[in-house]
N, C-alpha and C. Protein backbone atom coordinates (compact mmCIF):
# COMPACT_ATOMS: atom_id res chain seq x y z
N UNK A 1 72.29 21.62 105.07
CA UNK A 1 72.87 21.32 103.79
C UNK A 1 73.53 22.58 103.24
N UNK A 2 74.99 22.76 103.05
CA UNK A 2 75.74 23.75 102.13
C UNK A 2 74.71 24.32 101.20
N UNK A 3 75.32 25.49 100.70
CA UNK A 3 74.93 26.05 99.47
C UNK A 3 75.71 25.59 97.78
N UNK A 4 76.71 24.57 98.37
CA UNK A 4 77.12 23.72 97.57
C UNK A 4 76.91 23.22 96.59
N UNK A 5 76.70 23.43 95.13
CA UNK A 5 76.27 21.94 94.25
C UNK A 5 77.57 21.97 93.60
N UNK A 6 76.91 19.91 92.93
CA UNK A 6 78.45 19.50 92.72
C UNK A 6 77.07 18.49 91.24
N UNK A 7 78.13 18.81 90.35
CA UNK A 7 78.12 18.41 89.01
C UNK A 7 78.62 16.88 89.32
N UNK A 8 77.86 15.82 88.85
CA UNK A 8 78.38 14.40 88.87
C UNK A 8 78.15 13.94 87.76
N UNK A 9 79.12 13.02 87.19
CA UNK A 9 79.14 12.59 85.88
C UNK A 9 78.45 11.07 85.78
N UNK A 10 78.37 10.69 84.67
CA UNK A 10 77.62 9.47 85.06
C UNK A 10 78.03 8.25 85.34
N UNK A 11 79.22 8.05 85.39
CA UNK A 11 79.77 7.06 85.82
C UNK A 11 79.68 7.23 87.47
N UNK A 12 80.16 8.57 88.22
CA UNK A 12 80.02 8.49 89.24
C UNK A 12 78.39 8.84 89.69
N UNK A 13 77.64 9.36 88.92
CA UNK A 13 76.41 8.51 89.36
C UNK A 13 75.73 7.22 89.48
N UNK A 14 76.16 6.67 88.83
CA UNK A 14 76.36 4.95 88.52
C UNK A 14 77.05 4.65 89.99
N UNK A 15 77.70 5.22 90.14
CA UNK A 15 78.90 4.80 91.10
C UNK A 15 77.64 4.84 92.73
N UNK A 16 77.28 5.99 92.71
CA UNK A 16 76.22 6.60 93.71
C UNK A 16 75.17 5.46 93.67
N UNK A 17 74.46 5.66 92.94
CA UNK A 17 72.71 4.44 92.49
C UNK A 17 73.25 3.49 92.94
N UNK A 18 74.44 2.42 92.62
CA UNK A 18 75.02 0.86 93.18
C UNK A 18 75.40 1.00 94.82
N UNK A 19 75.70 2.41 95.13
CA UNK A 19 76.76 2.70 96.66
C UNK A 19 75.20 2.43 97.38
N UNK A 20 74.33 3.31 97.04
CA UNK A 20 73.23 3.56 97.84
C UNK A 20 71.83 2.50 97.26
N UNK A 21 71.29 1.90 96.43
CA UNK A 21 70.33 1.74 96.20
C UNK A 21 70.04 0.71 96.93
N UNK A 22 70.57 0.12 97.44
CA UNK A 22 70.22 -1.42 98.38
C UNK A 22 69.78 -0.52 99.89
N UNK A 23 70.90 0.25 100.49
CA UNK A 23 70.36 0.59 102.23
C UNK A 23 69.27 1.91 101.94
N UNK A 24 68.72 2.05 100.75
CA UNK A 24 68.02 3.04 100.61
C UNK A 24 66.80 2.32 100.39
N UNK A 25 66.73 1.09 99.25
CA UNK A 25 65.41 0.43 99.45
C UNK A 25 64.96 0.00 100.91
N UNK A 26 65.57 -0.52 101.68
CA UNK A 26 65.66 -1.05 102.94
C UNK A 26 64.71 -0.44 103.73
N UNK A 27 65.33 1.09 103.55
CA UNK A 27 64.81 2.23 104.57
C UNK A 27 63.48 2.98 104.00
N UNK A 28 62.86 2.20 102.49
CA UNK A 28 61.85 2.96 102.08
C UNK A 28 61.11 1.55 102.30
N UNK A 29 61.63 0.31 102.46
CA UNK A 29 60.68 -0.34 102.78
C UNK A 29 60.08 -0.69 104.27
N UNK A 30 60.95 0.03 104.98
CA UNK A 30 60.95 0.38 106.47
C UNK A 30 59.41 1.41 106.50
N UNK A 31 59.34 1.94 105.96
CA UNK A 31 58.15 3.14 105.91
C UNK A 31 57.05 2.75 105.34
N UNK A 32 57.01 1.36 103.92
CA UNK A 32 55.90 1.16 103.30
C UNK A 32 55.38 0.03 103.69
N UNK A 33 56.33 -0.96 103.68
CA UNK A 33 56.16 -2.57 104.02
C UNK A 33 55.71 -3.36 102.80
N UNK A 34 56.21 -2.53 101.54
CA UNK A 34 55.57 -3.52 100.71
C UNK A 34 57.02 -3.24 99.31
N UNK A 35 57.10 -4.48 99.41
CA UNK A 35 58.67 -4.38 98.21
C UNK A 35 58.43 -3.87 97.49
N UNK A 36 57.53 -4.08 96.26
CA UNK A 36 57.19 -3.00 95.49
C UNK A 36 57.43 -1.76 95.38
N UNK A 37 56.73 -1.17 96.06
CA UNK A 37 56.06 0.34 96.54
C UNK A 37 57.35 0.63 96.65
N UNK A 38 58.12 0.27 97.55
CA UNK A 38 59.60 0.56 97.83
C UNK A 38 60.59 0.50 96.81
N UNK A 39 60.66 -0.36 95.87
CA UNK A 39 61.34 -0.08 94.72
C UNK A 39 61.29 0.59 94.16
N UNK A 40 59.85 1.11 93.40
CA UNK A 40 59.59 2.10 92.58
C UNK A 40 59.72 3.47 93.49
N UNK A 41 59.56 3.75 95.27
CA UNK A 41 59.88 5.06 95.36
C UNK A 41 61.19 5.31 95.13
N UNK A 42 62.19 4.20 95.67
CA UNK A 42 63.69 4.60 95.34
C UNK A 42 64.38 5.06 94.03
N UNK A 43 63.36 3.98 92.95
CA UNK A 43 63.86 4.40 91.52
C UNK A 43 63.16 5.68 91.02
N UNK A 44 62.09 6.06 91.53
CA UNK A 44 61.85 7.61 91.52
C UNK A 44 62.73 8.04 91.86
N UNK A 45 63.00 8.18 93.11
CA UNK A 45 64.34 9.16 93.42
C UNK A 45 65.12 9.04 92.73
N UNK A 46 65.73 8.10 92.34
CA UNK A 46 67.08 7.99 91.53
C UNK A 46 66.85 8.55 90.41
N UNK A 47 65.84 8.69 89.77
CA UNK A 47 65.18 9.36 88.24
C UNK A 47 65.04 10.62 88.29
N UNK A 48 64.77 10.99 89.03
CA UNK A 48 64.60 12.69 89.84
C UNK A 48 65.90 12.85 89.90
N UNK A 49 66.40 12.31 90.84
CA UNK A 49 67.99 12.80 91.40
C UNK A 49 69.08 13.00 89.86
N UNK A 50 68.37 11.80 88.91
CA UNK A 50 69.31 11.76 87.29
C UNK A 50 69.19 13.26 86.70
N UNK A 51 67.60 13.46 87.08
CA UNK A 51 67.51 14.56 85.91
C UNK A 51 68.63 15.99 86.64
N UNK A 52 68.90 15.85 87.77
CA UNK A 52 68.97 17.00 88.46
C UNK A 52 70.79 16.94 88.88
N UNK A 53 71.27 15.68 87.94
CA UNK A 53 72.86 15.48 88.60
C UNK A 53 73.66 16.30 88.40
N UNK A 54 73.50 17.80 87.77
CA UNK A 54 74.24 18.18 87.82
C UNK A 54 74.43 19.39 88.63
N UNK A 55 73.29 19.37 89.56
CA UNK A 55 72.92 20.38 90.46
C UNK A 55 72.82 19.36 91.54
N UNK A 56 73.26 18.66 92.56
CA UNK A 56 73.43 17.52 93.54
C UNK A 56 74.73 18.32 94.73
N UNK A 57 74.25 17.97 95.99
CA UNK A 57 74.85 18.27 96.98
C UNK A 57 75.95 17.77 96.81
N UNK A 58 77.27 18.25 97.49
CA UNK A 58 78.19 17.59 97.02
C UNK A 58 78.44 16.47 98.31
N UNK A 59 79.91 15.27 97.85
CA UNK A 59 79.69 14.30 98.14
C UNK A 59 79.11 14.05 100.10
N UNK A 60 80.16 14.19 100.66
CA UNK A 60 79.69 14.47 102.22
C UNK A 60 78.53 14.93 102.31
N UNK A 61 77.33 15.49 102.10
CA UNK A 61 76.24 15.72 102.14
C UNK A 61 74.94 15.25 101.14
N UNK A 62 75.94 14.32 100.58
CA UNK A 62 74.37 13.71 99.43
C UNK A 62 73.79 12.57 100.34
N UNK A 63 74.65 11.68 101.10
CA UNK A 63 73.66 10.65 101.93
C UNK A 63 72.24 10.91 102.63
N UNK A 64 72.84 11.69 103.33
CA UNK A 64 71.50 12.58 103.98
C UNK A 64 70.34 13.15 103.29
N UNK A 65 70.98 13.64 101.81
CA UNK A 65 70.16 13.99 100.78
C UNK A 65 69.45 13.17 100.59
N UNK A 66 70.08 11.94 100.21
CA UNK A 66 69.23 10.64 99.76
C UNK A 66 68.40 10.29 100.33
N UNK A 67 68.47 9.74 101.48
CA UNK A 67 67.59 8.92 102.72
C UNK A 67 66.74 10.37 102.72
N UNK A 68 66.60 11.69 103.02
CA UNK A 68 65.39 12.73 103.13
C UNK A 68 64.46 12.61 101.67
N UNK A 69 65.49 12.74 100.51
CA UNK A 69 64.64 12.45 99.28
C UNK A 69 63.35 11.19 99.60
N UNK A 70 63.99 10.16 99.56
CA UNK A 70 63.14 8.95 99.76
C UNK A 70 62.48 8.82 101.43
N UNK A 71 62.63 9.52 102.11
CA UNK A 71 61.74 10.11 103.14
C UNK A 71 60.47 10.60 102.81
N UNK A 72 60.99 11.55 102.05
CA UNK A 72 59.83 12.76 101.50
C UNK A 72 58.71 11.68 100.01
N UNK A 73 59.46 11.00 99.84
CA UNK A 73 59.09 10.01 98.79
C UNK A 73 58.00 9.24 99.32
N UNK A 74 58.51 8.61 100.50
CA UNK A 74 57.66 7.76 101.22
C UNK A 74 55.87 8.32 101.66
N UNK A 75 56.36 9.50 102.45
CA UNK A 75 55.52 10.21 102.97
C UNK A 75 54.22 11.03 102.12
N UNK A 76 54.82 11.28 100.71
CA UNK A 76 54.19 11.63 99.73
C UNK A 76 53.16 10.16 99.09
N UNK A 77 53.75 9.37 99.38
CA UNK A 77 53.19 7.48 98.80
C UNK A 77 51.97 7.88 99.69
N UNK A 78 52.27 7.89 101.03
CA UNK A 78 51.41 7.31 102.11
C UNK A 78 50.21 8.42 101.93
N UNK A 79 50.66 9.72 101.31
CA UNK A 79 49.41 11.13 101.22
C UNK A 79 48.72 10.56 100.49
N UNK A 80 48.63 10.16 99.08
CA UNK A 80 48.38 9.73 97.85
C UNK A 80 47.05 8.37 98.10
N UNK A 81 47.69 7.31 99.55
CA UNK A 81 46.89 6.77 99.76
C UNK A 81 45.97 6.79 100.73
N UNK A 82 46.39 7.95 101.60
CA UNK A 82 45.10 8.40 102.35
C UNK A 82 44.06 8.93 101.59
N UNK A 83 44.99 9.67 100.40
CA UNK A 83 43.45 10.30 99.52
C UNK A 83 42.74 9.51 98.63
N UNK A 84 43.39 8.39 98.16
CA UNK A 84 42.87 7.80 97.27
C UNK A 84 41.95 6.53 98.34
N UNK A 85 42.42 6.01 99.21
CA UNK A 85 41.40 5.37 100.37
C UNK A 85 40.20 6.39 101.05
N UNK A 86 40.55 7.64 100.92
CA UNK A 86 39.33 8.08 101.78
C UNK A 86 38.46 8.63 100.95
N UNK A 87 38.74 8.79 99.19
CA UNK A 87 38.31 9.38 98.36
C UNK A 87 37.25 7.85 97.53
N UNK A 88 37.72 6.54 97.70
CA UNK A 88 36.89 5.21 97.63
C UNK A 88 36.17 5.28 98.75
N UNK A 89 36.26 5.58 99.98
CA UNK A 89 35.48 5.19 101.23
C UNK A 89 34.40 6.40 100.70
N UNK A 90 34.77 7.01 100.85
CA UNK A 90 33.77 8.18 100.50
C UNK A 90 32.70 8.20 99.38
N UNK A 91 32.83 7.61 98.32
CA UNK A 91 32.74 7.24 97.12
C UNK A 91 31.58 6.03 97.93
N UNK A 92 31.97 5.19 98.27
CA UNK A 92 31.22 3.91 98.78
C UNK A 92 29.83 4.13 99.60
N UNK A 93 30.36 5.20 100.97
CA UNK A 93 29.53 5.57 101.51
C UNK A 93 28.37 6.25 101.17
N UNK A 94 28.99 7.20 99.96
CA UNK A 94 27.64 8.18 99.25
C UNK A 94 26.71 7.21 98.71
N UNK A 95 27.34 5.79 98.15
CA UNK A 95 27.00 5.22 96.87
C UNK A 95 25.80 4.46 97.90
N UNK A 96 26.00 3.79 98.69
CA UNK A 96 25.17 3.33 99.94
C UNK A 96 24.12 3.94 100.64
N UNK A 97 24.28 5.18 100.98
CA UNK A 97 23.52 5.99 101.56
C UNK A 97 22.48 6.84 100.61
N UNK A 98 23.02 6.43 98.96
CA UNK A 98 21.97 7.34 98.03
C UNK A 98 20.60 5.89 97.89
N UNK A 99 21.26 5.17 98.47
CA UNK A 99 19.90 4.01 97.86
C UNK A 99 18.86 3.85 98.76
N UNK A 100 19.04 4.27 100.17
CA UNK A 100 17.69 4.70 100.89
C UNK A 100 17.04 6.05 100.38
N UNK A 101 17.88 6.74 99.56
CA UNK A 101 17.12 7.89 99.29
C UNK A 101 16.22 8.18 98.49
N UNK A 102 16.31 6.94 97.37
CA UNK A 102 16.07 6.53 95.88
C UNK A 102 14.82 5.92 96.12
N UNK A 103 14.57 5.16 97.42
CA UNK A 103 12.96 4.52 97.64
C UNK A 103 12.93 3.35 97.21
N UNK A 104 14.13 2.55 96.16
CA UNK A 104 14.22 1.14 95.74
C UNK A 104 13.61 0.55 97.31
N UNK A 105 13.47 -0.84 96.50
CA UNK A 105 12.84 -1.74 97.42
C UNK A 105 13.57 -3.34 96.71
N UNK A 106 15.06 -2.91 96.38
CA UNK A 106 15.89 -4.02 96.54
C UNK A 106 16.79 -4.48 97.87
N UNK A 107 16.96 -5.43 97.77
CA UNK A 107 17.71 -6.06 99.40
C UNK A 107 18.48 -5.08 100.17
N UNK A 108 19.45 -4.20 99.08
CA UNK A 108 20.31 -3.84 99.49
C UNK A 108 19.87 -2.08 99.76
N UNK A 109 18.66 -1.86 99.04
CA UNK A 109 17.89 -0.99 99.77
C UNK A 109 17.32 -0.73 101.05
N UNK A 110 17.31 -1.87 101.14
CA UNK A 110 16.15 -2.39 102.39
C UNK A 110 16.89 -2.34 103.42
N UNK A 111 18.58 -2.85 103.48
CA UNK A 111 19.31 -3.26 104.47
C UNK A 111 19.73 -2.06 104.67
N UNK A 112 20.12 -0.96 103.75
CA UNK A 112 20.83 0.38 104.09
C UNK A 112 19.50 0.81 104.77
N UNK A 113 18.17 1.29 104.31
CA UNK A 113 17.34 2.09 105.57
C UNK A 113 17.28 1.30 106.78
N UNK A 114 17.01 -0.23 106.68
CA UNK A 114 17.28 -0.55 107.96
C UNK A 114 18.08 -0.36 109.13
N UNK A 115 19.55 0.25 108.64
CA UNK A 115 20.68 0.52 109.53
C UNK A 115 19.81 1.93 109.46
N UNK A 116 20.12 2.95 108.77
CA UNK A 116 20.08 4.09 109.17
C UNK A 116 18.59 4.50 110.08
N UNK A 117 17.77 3.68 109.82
CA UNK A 117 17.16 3.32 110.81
C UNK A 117 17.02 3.33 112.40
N UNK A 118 18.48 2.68 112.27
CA UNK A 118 18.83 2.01 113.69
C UNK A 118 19.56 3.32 114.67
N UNK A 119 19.62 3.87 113.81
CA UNK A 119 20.29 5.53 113.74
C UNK A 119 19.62 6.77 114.82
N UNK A 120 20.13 7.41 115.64
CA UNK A 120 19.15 8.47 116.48
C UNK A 120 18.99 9.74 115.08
N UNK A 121 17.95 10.28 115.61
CA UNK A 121 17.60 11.68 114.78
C UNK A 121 18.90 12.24 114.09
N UNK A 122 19.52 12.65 115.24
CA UNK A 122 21.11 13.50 115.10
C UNK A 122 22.09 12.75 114.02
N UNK A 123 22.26 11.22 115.00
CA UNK A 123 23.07 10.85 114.29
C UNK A 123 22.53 10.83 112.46
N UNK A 124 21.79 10.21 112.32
CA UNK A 124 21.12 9.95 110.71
C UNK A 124 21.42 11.88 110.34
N UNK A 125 21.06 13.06 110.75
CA UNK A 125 21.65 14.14 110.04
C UNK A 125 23.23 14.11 110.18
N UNK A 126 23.69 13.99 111.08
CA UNK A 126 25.39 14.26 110.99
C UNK A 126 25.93 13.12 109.76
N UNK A 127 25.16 12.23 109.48
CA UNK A 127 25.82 11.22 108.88
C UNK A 127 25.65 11.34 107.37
N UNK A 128 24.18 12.28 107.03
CA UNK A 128 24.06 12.72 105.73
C UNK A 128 24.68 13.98 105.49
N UNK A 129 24.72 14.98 106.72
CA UNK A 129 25.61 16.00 106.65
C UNK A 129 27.29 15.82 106.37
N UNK A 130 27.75 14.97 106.85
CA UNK A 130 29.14 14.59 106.32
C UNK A 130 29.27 13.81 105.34
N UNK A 131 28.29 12.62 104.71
CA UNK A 131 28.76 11.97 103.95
C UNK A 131 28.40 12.38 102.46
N UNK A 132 27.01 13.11 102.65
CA UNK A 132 26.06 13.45 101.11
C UNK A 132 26.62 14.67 101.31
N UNK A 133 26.59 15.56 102.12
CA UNK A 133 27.11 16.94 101.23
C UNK A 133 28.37 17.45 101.98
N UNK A 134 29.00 16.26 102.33
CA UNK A 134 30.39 16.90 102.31
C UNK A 134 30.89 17.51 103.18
N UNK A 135 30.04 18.27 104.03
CA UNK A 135 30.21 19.04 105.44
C UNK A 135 31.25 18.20 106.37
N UNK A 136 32.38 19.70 106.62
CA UNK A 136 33.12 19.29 108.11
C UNK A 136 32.62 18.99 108.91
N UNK A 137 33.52 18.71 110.17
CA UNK A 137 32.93 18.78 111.51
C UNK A 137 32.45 19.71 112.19
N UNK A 138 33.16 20.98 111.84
CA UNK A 138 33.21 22.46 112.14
C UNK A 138 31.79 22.81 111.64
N UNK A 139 31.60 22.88 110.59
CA UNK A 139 30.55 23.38 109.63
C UNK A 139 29.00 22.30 110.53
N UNK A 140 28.97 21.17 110.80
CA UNK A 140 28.34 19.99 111.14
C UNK A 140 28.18 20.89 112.92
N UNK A 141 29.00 21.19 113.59
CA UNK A 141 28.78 21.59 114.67
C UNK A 141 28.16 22.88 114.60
N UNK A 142 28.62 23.79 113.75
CA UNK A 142 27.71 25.07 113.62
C UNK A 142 26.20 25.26 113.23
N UNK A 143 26.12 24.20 112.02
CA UNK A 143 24.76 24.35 111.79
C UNK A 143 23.73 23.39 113.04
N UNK A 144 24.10 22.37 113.48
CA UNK A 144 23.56 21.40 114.75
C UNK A 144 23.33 22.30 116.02
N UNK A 145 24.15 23.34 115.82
CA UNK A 145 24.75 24.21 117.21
C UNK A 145 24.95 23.11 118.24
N UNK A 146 25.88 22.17 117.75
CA UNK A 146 26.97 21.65 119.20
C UNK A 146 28.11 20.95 119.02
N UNK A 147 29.00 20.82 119.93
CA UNK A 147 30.38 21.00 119.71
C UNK A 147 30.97 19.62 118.46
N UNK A 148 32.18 19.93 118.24
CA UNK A 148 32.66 18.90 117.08
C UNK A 148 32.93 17.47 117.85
N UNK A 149 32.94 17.66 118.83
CA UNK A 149 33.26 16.53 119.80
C UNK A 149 31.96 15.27 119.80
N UNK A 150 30.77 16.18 119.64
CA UNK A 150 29.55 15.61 120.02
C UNK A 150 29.47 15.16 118.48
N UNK A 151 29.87 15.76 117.45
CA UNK A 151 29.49 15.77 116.17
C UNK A 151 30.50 14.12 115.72
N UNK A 152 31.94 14.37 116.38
CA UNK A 152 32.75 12.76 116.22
C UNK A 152 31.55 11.63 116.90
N UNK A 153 31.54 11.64 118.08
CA UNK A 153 30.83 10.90 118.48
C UNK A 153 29.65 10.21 118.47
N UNK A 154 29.16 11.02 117.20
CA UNK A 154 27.46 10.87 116.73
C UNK A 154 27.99 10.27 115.61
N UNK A 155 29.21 10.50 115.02
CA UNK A 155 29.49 9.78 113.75
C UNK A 155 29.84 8.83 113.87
N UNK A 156 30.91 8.52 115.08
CA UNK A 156 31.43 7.53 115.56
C UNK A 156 30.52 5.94 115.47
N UNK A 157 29.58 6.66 116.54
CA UNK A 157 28.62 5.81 116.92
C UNK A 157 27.47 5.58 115.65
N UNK A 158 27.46 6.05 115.04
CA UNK A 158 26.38 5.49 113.63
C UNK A 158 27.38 4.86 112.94
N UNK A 159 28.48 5.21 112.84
CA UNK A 159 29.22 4.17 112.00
C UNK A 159 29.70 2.87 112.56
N UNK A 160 29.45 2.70 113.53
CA UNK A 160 29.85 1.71 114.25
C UNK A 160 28.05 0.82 114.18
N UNK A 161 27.27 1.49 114.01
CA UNK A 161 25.88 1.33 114.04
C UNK A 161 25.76 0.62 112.19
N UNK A 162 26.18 1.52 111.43
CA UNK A 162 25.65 1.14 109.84
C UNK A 162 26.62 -0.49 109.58
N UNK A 163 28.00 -0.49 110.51
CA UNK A 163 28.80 -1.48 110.49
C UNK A 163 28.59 -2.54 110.88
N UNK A 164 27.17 -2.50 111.91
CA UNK A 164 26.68 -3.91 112.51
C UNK A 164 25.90 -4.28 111.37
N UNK A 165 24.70 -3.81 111.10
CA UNK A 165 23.63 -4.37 110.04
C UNK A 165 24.42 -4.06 108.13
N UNK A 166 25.33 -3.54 107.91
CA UNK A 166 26.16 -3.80 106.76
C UNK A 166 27.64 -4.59 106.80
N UNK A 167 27.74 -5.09 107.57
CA UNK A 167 29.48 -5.89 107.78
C UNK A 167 29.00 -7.08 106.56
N UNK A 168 28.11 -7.74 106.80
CA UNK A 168 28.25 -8.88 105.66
C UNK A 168 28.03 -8.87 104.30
N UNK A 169 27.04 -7.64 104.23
CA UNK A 169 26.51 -7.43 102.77
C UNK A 169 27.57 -6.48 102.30
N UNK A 170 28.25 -5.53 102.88
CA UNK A 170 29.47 -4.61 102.55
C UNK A 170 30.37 -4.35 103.31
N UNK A 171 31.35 -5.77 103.20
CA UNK A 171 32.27 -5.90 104.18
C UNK A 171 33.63 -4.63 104.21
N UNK A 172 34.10 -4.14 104.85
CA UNK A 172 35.19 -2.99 104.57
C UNK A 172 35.23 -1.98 104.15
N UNK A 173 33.29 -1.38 104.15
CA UNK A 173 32.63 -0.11 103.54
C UNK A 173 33.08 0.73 104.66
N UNK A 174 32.17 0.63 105.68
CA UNK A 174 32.22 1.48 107.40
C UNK A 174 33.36 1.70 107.60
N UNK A 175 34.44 2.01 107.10
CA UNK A 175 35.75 1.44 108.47
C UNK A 175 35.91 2.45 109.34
């Protein structure tokens, strides 16, 4: 991209938003799959791109601008919901795993020690080590003294373990 900027007025931004906003939703709904989501990243961009029209690549080089803007748009959506999905999963898991700790002797007490239960030595620590206090894999392999590989696989396999005896009572907790 030039070192170029080009001052656009608002008619020919008007002109821009109508040229582009249709093959630009297209291509942000290419990335999200959900109309929505895709509207509102494009009209972000376009709201961003407003505040900033008078500092804008000039014309031959704004397409490219565009489609990377709402690239970077997209990709930023999809961060937002890895964190906010792994920040509920996480959230879920603690919330589950604190009620064997608590000693209740409600159903759903009963069914969480039962899985972790079902659990080897290792796995039941790697699984409180990552989920109650947060520990990496790295950190999980150092204090265990063994490799992160063994440390996936112990997680792997208990979660695939807490997912048999919790799938019905907490469907889409484990994933």
């Amino acid at each position: 991209m030039g070192e170029n900027k080009t001052a656009y007025s608002d008619s020919e931004f008007e002109a821009i938003f109508k040229s582009h906003y249709k093959s630009l939703y297209v291509f942000a709904y290419g990335y999200v799959m959900d109309e929505m989501e895709a509207e509102d990243i494009v009209s972000g961009v376009f709201s961003l791109l407003w505040e900033k029209r008078k500092n804008l690549p000039p014309k031959d080089e704004l397409k490219p601008y565009l489609y990377a803007s709402v690239k970077y748009a997209c990709l930023r959506y999809f961060k937002r919901l890895q964190l906010t999905d792994d920040y509920r999963r996480r959230q879920a898991e603690a919330l589950i795993l604190s009620f064997a700790e608590e000693g209740d002797d409600d159903e759903l007490a009963l069914l969480v020690k039962k899985a972790l239960g079902g659990l080897s030595d290792n796995q039941r620590k790697i699984v409180e080590m990552h989920v109650m206090k947060d520990m990496k894999y790295t950190e999980i392999s150092e204090t265990m003294n063994i490799s992160e590989n063994t440390v996936r696989t112990h997680l792997k396999r208990a979660y695939k373990i807490l997912r048999f005896y919790l799938k019905d009572t907490l469907p889409g907790i484990f994933l």
